[in-house]
Protein backbone atom coordinates (compact mmCIF):
# COMPACT_ATOMS: atom_id res chain seq x y z
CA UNK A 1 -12.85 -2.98 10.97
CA UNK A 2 -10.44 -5.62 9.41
CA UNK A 3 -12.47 -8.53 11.05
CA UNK A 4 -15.69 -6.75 9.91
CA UNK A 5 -14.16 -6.59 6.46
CA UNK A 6 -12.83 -10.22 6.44
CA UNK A 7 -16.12 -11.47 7.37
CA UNK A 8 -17.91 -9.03 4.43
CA UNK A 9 -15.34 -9.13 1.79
CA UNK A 10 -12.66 -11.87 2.31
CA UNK A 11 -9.49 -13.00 4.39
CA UNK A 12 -7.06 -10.77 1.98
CA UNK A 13 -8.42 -7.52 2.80
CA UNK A 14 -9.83 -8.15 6.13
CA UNK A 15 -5.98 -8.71 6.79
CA UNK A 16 -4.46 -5.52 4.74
CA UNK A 17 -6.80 -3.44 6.79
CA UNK A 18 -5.77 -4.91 10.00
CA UNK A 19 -2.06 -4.20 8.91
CA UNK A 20 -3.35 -0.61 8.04
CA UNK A 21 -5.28 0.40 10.92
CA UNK A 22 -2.48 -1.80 13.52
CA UNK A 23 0.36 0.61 11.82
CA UNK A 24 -1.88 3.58 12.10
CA UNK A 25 -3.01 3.02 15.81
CA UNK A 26 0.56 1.92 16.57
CA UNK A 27 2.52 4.91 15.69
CA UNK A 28 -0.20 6.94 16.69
CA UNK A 29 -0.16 5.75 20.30
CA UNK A 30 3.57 5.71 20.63
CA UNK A 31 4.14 8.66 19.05
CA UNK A 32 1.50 11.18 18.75
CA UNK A 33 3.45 14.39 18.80
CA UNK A 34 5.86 13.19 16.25
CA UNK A 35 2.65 12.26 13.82
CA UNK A 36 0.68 15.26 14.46
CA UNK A 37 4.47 17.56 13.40
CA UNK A 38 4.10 15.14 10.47
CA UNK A 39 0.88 16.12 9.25
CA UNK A 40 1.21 19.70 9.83
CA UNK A 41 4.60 19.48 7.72
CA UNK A 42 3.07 17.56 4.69
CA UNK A 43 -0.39 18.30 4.71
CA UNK A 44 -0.83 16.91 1.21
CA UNK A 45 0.41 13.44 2.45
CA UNK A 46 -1.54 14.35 5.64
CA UNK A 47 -4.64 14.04 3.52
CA UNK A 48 -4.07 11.10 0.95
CA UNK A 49 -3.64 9.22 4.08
CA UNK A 50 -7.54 9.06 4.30
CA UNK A 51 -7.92 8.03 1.17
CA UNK A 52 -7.65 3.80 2.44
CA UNK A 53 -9.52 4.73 5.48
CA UNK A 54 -12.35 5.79 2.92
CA UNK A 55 -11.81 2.32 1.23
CA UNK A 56 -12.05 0.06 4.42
CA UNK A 57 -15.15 2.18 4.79
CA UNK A 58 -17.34 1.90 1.86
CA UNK A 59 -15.73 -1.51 1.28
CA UNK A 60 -17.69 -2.16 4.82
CA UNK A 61 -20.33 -0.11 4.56
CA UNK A 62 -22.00 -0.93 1.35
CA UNK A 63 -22.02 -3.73 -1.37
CA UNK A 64 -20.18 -1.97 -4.31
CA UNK A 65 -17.26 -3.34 -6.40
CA UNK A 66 -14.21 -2.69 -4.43
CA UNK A 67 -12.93 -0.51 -7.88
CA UNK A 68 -15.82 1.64 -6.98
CA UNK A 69 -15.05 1.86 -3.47
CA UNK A 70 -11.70 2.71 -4.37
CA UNK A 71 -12.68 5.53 -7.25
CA UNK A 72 -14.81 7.00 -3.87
CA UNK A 73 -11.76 6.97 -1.81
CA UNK A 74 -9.99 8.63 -4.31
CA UNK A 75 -12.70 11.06 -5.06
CA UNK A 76 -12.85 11.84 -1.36
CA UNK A 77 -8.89 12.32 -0.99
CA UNK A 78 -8.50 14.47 -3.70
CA UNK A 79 -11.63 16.56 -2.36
CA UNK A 80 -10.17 16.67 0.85
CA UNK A 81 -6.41 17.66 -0.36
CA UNK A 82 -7.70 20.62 -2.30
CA UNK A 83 -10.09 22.11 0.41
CA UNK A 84 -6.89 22.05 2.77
CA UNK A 85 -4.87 23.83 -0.12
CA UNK A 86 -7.76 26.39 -1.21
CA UNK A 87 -8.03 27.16 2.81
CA UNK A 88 -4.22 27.33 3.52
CA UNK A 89 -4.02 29.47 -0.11
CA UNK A 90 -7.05 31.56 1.57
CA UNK A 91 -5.09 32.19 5.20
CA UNK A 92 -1.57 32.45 3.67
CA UNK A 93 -2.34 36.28 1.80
């Protein structure tokens, strides 16, 4: 993905997503339990966490501005964030 988006979109953030996804698949390989506790203790946090992977994404996938790619990613975070909370609302009565 970062190479993909150095090639489309320049060095700069070809390289921050290769610092993003290296720290992501890092910690996730050497220490999955740990993350997974994580997520299921901050599931709000959980959630934003997609919001760059959205970014690298569209920033990929398609030609827009990279503000629009980041309004998306922010869109798509905040959808995601309050269909956790309206389910977890929904399970917890």
């Amino acid at each position: 993905m970062g190479a993909g988006l150095a090639g489309e979109r320049g060095d700069p953030l070809g390289l921050v997503a290769m610092a993003f996804y290296g720290v992501l698949f890092v910690v996730g390989a050497l220490r999955w339990d740990e993350l997974v506790a994580w997520g299921k203790e901050h599931p709000v946090a959980d959630r934003i966490v997609l919001a760059p992977l959205v970014f690298f994404a569209a920033a990929l996938v398609t030609d827009l501005p990279l503000a629009v790619c980041g309004v998306i990613a922010v869109i798509a975070a905040a959808a995601l964030v309050l269909v956790d909370l309206g389910r977890r609302r929904g399970t917890a009565t």
